[in-house]
Protein backbone atom coordinates (compact mmCIF):
# COMPACT_ATOMS: atom_id res chain seq x y z
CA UNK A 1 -58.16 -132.09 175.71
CA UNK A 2 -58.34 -135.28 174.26
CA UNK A 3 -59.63 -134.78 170.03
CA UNK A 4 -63.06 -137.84 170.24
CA UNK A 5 -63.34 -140.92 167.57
CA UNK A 6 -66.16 -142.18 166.36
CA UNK A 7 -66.12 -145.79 165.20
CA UNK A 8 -66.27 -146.62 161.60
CA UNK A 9 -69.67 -149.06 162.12
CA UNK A 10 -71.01 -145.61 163.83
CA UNK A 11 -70.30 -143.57 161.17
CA UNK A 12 -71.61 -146.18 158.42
CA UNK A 13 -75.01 -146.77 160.31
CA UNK A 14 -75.58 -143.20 161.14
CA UNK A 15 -74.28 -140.94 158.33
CA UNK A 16 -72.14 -138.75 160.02
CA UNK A 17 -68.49 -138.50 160.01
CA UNK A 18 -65.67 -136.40 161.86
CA UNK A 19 -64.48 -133.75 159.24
CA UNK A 20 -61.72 -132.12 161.18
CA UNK A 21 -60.99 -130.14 164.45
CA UNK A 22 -60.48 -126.31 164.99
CA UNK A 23 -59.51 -125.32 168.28
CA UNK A 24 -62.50 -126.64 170.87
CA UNK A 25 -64.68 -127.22 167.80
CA UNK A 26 -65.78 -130.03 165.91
CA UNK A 27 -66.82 -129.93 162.52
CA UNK A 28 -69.18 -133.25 161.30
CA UNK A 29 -70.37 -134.10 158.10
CA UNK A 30 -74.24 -135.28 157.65
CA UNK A 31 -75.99 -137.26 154.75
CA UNK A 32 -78.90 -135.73 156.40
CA UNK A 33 -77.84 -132.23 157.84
CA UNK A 34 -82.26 -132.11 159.34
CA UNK A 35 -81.61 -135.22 161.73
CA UNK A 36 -81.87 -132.90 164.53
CA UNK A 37 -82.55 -136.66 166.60
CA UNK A 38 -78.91 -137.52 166.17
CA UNK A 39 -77.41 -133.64 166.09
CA UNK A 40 -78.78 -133.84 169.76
CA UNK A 41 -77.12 -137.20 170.39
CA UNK A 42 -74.15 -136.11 169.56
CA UNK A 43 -74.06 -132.83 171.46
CA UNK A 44 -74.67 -134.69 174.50
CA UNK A 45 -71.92 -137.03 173.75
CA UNK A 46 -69.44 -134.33 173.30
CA UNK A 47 -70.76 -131.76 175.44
CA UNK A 48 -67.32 -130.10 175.78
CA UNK A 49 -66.96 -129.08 172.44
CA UNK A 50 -68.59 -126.97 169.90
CA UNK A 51 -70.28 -129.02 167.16
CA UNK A 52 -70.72 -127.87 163.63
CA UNK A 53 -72.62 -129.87 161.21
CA UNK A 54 -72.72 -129.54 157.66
CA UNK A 55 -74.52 -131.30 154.91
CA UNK A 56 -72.31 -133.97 152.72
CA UNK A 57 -72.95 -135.84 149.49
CA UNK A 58 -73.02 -139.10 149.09
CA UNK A 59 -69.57 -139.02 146.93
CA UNK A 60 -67.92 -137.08 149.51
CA UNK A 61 -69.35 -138.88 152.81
CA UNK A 62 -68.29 -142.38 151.41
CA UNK A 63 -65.15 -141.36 150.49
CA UNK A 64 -64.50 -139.69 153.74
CA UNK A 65 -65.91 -143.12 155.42
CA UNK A 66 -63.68 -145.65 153.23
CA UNK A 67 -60.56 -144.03 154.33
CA UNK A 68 -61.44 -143.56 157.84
CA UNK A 69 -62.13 -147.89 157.74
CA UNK A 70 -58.84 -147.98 155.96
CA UNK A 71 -57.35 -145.98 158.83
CA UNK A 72 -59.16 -148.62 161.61
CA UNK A 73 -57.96 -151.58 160.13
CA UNK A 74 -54.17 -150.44 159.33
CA UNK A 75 -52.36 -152.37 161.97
CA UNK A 76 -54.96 -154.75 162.37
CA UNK A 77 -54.27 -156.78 159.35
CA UNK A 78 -55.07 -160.47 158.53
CA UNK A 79 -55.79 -163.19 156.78
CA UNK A 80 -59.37 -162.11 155.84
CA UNK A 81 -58.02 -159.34 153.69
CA UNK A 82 -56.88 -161.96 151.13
CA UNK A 83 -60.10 -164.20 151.62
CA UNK A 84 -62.28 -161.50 150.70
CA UNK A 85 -60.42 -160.96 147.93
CA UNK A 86 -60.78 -164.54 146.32
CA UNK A 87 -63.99 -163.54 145.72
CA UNK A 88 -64.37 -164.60 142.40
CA UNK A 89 -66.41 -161.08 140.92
CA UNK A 90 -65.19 -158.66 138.13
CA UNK A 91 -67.38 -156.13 139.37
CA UNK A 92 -66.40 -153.96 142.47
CA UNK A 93 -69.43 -151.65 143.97
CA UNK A 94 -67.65 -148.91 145.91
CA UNK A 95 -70.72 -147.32 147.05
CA UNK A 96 -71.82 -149.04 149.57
CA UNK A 97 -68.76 -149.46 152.44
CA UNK A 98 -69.25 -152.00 155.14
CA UNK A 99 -66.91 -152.76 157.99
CA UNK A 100 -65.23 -155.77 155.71
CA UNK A 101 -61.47 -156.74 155.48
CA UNK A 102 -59.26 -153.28 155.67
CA UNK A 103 -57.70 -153.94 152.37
CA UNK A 104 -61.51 -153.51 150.23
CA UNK A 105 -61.72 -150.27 151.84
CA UNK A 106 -58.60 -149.26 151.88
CA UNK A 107 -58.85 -149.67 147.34
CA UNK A 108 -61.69 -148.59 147.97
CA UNK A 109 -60.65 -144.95 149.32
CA UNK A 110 -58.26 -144.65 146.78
CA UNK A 111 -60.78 -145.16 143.79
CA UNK A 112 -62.91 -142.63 145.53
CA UNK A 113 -60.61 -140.13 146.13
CA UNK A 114 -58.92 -140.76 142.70
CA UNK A 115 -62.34 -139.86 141.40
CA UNK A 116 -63.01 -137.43 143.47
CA UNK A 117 -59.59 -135.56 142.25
CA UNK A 118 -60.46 -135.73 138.78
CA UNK A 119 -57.18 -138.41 138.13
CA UNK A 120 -56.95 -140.23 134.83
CA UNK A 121 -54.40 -142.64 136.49
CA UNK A 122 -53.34 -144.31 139.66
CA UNK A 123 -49.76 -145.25 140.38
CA UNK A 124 -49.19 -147.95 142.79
CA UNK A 125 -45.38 -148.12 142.94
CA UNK A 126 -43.34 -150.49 145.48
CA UNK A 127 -40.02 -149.18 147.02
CA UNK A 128 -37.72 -150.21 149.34
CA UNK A 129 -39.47 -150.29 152.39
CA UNK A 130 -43.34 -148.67 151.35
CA UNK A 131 -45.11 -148.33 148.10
CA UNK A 132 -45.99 -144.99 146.99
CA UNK A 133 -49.91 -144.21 145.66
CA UNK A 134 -49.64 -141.43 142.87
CA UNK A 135 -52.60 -139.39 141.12
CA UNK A 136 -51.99 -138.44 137.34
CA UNK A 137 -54.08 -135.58 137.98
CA UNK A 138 -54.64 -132.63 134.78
CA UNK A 139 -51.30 -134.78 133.62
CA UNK A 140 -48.74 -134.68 136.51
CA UNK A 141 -48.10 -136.90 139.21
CA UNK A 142 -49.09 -136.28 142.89
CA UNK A 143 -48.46 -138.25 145.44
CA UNK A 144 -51.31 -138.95 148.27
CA UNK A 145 -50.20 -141.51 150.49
CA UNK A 146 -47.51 -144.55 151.33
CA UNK A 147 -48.70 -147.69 152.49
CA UNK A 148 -46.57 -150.39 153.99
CA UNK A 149 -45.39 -153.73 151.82
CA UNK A 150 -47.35 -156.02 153.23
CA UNK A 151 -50.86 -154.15 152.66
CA UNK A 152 -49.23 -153.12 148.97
CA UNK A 153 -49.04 -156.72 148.26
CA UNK A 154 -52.52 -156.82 149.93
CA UNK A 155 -53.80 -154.63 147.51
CA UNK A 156 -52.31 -156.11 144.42
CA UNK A 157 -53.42 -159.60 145.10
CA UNK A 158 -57.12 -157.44 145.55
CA UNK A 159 -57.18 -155.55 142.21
CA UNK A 160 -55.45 -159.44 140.55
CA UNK A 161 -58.71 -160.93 142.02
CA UNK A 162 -60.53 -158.56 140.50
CA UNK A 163 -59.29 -158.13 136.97
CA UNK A 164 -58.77 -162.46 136.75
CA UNK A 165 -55.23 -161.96 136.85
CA UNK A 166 -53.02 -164.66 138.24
CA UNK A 167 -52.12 -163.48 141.76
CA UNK A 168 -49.46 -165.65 142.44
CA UNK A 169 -47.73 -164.33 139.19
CA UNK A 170 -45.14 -161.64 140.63
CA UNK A 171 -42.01 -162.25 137.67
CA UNK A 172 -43.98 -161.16 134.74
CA UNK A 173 -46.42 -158.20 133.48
CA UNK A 174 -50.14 -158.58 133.01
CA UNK A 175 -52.85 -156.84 131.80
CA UNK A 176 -56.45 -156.95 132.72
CA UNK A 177 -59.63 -154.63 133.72
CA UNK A 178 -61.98 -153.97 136.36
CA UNK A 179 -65.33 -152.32 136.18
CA UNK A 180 -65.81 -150.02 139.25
CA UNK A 181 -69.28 -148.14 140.23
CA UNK A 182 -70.27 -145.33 142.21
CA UNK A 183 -73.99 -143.66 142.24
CA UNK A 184 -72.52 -141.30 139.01
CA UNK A 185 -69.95 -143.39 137.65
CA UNK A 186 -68.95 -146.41 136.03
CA UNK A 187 -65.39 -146.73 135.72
CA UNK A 188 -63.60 -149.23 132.98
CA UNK A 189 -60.48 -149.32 135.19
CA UNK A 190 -57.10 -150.59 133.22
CA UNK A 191 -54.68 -152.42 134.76
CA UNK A 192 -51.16 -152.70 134.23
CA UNK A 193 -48.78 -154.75 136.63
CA UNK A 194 -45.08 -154.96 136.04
CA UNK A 195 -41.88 -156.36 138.49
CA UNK A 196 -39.52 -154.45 139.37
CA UNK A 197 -36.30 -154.87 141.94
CA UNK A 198 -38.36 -153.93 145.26
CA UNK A 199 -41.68 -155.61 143.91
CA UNK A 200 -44.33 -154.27 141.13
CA UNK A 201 -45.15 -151.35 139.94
CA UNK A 202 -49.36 -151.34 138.94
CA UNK A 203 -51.19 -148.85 136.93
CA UNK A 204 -54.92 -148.19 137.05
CA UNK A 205 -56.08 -146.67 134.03
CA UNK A 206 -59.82 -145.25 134.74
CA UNK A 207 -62.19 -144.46 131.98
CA UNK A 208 -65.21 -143.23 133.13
CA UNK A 209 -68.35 -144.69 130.81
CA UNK A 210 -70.08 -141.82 132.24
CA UNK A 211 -68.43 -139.84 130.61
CA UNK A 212 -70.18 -138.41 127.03
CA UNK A 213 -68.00 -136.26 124.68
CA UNK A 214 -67.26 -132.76 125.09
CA UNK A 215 -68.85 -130.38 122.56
CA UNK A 216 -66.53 -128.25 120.41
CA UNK A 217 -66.85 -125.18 121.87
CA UNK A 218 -65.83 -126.64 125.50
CA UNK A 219 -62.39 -127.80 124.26
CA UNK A 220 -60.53 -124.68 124.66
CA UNK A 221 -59.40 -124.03 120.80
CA UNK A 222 -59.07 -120.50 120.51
CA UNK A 223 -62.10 -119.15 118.14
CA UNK A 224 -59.80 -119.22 114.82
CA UNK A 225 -58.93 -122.71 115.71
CA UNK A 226 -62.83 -123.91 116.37
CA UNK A 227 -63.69 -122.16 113.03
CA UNK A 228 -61.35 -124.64 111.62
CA UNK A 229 -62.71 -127.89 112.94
CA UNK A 230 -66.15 -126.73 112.44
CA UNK A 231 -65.24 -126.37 108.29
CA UNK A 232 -64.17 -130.25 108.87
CA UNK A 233 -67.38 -131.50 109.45
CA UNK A 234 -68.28 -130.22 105.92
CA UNK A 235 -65.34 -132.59 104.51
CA UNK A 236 -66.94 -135.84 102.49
CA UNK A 237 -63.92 -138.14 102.00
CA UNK A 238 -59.93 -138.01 102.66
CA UNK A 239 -57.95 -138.00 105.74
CA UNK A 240 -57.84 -135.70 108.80
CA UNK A 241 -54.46 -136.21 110.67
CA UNK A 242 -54.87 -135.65 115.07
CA UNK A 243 -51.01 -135.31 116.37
CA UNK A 244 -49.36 -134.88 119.31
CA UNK A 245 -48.04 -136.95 122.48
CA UNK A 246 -49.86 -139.51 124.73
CA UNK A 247 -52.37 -137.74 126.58
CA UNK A 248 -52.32 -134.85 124.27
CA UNK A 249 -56.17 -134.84 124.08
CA UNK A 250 -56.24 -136.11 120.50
CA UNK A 251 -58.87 -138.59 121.28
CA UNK A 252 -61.32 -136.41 122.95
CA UNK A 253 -60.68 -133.98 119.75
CA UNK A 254 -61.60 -136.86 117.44
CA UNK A 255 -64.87 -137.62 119.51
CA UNK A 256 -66.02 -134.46 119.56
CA UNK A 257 -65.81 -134.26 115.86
CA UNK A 258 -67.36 -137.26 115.32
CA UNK A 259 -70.79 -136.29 117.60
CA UNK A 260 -71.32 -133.45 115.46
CA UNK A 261 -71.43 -135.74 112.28
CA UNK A 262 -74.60 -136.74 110.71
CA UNK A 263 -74.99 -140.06 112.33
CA UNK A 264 -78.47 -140.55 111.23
CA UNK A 265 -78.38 -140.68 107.46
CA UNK A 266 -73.87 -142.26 108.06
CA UNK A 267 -72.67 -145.37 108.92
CA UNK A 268 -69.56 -144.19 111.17
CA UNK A 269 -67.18 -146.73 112.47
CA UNK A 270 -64.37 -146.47 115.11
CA UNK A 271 -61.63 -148.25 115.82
CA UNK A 272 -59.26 -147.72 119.40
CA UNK A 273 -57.26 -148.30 122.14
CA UNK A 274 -59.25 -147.96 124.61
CA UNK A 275 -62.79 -147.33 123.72
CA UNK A 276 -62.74 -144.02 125.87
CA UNK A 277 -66.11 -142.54 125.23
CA UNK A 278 -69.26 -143.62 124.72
CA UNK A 279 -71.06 -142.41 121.93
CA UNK A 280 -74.54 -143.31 120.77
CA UNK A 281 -74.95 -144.77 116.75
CA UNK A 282 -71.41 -144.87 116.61
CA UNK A 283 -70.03 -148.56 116.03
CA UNK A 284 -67.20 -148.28 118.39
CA UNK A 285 -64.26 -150.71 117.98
CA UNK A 286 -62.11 -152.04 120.49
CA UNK A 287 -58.71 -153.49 119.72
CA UNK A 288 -57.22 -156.76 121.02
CA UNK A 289 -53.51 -157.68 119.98
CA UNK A 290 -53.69 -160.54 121.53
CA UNK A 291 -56.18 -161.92 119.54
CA UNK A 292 -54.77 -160.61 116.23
CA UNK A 293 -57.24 -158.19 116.55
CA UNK A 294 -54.79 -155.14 115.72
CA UNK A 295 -55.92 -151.72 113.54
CA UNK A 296 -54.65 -152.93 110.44
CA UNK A 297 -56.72 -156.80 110.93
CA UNK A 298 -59.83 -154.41 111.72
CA UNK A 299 -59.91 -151.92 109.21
CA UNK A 300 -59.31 -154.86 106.66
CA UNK A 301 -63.00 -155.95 107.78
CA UNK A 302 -64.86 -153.31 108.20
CA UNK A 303 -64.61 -152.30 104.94
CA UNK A 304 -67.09 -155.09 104.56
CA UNK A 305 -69.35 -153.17 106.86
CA UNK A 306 -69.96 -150.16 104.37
CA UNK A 307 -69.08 -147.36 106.46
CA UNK A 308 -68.70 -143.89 105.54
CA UNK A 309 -66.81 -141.98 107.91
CA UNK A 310 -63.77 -144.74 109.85
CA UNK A 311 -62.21 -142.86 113.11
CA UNK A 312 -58.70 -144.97 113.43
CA UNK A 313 -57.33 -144.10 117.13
CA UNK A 314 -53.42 -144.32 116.12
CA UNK A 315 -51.72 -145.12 112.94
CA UNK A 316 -48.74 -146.90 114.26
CA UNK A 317 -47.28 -148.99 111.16
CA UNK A 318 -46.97 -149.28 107.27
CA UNK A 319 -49.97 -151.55 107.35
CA UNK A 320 -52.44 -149.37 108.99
CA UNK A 321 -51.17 -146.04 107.11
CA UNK A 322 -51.66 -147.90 103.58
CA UNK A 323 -54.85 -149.37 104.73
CA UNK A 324 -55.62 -145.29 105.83
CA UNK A 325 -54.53 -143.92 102.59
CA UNK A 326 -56.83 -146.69 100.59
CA UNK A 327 -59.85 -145.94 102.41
CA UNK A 328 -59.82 -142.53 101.99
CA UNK A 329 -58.79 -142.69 98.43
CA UNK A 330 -61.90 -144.86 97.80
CA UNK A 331 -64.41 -142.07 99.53
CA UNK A 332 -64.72 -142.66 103.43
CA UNK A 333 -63.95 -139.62 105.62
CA UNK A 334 -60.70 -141.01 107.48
CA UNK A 335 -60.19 -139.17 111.04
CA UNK A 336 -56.89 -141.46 112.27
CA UNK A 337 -53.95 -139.99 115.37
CA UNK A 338 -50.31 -139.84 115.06
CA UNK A 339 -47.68 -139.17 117.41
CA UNK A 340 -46.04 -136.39 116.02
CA UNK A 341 -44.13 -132.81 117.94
CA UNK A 342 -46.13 -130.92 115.38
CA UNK A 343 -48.12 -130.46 112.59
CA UNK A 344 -45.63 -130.01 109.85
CA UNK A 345 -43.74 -133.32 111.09
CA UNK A 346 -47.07 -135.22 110.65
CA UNK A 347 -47.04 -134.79 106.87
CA UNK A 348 -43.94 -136.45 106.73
CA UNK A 349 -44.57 -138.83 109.06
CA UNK A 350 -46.53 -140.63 106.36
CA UNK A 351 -43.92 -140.44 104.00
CA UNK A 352 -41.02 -141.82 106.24
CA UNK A 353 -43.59 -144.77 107.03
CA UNK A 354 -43.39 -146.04 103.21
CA UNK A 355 -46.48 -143.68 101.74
CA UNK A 356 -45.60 -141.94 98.79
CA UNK A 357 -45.71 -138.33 98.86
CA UNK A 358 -48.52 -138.14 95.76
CA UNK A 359 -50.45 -140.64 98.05
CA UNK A 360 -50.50 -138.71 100.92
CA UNK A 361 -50.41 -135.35 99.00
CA UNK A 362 -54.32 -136.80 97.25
CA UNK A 363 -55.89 -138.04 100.51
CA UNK A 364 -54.86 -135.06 103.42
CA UNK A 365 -57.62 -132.41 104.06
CA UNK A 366 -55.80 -130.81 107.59
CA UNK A 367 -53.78 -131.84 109.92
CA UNK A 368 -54.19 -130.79 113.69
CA UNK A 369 -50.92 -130.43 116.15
CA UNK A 370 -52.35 -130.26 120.01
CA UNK A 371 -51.58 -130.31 123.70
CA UNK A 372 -53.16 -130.13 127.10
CA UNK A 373 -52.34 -127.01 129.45
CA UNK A 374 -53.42 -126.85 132.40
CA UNK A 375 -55.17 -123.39 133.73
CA UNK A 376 -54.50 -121.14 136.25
CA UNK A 377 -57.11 -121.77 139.31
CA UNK A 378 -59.70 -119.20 139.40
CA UNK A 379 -60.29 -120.31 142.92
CA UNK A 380 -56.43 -118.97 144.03
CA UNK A 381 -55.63 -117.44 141.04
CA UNK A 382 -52.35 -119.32 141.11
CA UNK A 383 -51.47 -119.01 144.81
CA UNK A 384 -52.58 -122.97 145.78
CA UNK A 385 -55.24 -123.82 147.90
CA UNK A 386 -57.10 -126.97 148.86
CA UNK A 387 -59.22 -127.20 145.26
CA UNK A 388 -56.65 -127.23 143.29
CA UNK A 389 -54.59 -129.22 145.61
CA UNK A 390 -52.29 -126.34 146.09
CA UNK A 391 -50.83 -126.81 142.65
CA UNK A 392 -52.05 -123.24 141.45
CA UNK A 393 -54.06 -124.91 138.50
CA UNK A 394 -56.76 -126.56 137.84
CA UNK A 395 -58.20 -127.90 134.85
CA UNK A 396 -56.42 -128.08 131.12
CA UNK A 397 -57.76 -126.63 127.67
CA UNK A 398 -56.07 -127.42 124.64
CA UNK A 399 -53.23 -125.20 122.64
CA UNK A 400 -53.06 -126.38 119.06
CA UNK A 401 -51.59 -125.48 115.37
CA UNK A 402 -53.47 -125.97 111.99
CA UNK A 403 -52.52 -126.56 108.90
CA UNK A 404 -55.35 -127.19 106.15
CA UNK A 405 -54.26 -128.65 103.25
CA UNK A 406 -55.41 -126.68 100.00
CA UNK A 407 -54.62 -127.07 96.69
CA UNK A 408 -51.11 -125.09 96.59
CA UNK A 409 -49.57 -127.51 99.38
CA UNK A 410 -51.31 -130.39 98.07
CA UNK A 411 -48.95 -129.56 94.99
CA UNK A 412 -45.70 -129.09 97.45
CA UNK A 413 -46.43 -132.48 98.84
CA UNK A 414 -46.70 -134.59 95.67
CA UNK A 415 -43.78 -132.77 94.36
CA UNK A 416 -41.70 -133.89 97.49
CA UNK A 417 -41.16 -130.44 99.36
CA UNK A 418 -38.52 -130.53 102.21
CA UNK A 419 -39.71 -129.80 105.68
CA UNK A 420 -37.69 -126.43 105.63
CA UNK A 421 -39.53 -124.89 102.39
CA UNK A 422 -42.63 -125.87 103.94
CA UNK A 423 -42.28 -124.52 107.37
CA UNK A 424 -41.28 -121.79 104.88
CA UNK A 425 -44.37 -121.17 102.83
CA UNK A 426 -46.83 -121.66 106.18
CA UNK A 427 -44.92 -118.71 107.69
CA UNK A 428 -45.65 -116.32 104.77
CA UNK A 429 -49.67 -117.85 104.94
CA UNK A 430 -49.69 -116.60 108.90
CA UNK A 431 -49.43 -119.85 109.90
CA UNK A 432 -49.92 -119.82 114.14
CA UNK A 433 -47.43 -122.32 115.80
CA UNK A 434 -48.08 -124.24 118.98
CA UNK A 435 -45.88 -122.02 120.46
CA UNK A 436 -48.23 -118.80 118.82
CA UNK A 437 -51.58 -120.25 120.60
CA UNK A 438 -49.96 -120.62 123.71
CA UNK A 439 -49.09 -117.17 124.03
CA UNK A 440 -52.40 -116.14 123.37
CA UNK A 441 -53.51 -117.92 126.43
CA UNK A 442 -51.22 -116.63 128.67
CA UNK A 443 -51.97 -113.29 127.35
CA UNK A 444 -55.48 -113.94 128.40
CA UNK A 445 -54.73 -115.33 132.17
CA UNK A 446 -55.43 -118.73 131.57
CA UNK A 447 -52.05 -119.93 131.91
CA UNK A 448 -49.04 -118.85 132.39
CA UNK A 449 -45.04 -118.84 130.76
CA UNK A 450 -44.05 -121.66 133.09
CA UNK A 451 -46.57 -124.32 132.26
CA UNK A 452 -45.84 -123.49 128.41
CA UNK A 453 -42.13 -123.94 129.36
CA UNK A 454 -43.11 -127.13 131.03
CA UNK A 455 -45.38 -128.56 127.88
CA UNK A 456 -43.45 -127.38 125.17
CA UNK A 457 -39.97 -126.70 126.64
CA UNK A 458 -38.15 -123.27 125.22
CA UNK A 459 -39.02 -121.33 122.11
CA UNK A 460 -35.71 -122.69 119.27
């Protein structure tokens, strides 16, 4: 027996969309699982099967209906695709999908179902003969379709269009954003495009304005660790230090931190790259190089803006460390990121940049080494199934190593203590080590020994 279609336009004007087939049954979804009018109509319509209906979301219908008009259109390709996308707008609306050009709805499934996967990235990468679409999803790769050359190139020119790139610019990088919206999110998507030998390689940062910050207790710091960052917030002036790798979490750390400040009676200033969340009486910084707008050019002015607390997202030169150093020295609470392996390397991190160890020694209050794991799925328990896209986790929560920075090592730091001696004197203080947390967490069933091994490599 022949599996029955329903036409895109059907599906758009009616609500209801073909989930899958088992056996002699069909199984539809409904934005209105009561419209026993059209339940009947299509009954009659497909009389020799079994029809299930259930009840879908808007989210979930749309995204179901954007790649099901990709799906129409793919060999049905013209010059429309690239008309529509001359549209001169910075502002794509993916919640309402039409029967337009297949290459709007075809971006337009991937942004949903990006979303929909919880991905914090989307890889558009050209080979040889297809390009590959990639999720960054709890901080791996997965990829979810291939798409021929022609509709990749399709797609770029759409999401150049978009972000007022040049779209017949194909030999060098650019940079640019899009703002995408759903009903329950607005998305500050940023794009990267770069050539490469079979044709460009884009990346789709999204950052979801939606978003607020998580609360301390929802991070996933084991309770010693949240006792720590809790005894923070009573700090009045010097430096906090956030390490670890890109996408270690160290931003989300900061922001919670800074929503459980006293932003009534302080004047709290931010400065990063990208503004990732929202947060209300917060002055909130963003960065432009190109403008000469670096860290170091903007913490030189806002010192003219009287703050008290100044959140710097990355210390990445001399220039921005002194600038660091001087503003805590002078009062302000400094909460700044570095990219350091570990705690212990981020107090000589400052040193190697040029800061002399007395400096640094006066102005640290704790320094905080972290990473992202991601958890075993309590839906499978770490067998894979369709929630956790058969990965076996799902979700992250944070591992992390603290050092505060009391009078005894302030003393070891001015006097120029090597990193041995100090990794030394933590030990005999019970110092925990990344390595320490994580074990504690796979001791509890949240992870387990082979995402450690994958995060932090072998225990030296």
């Amino acid at each position: 027996m022949k599996a029955p279609s329903i036409t895109p336009a059907f599906c758009a004007a009616n609500g209801i969309i073909i989930i899958r087939f088992e056996d002699k049954t069909i199984i539809f979804g409904l934005l209105n699982a009561n419209d026993t009018i059209l339940k009947t109509r299509v009954k009659k319509a497909y009389a020799e099967w079994q029809c299930v209906f259930q009840e879908l979301d808007t989210e979930a219908f749309n995204l179901k209906l954007s790649q099901l008009f990709s799906e129409d259109h793919l060999d049905h390709s013209n010059g429309d695709s690239l008309s529509e996308a001359a549209r001169d707008r910075r502002e794509s609306i993916i919640d309402q999908v039409a029967d337009d050009a297949p290459v709007v709805n075809l971006l337009n499934s991937i942004f949903l179902e990006a979303i929909s996967k919880r991905a914090s990235d989307i890889h558009i990468e050209s080979g040889a003969s297809e390009s590959a679409v990639r999720f960054r999803i709890d901080g791996l790769l997965v990829t979810v379709k291939k798409i021929n050359q022609e509709r990749a190139i399709a797609v770029s020119a759409r999401l150049k269009i978009l972000a007022n790139l040049n779209v017949l610019e194909n030999r060098r990088p650019q940079d640019g954003h899009i703002d995408v919206k759903t009903d329950s999110y607005s998305l500050d998507v940023r794009i990267s495009t770069i050539p490469t030998v079979w044709g460009e390689s884009i990346v789709l940062r999204l950052l979801n304005r939606s978003d607020s910050p998580f609360s301390l207790d929802s991070l996933g710091f084991s309770e010693r660790y949240s006792g720590y960052l809790k005894n923070i917030l009573a700090i009045t002036s010097g430096l906090i230090l956030v390490t670890g790798p890109t996408g270690s979490g160290k931003t989300t750390t900061l922001a919670a931190l800074l929503k459980k400040l006293d932003i009534k009676s302080t004047k709290i200033i931010s400065i990063e790259d990208p503004v990732e969340y929202r947060i209300p009486g917060i002055i909130q910084i963003q960065v432009n190089e190109e403008l000469g707008l670096g860290f170091d050019a903007m913490l030189r002015r806002i010192f003219r803006q009287d703050p008290d607390v100044i959140m710097i997202g990355e210390i990445r030169d001399i220039e921005t460390a002194e600038l660091a150093i001087r503003a805590a020295l002078t009062g302000h609470l400094v909460f700044a990121t570095l990219h350091t392996n570990n705690s212990i390397e981020a107090v000589y991190r400052l040193q190697n940049m040029g800061i002399p160890p007395y400096m640094a020694a006066a102005v640290l209050k704790a320094v905080i080494a972290q990473r992202l794991i991601r958890k075993v799925c309590k839906e499978c328990m770490g067998n894979g199934c369709v929630r956790c896209s058969n990965t076996g986790y799902m979700g992250r929560t944070a591992i992390a190593e603290f050092i505060p920075i009391d009078l005894t090592m302030q003393d070891m730091i001015a006097g120029g203590i090597v990193i041995e001696q100090l990794r030394s004197h933590l030990q005999k203080t019970h110092f925990k080590t990344l390595y320490d947390d994580a074990e504690e967490k796979i001791s509890a069933g949240l992870t387990t020994e082979a995402e450690i091994r994958r995060e932090l490599g072998r225990r030296l």
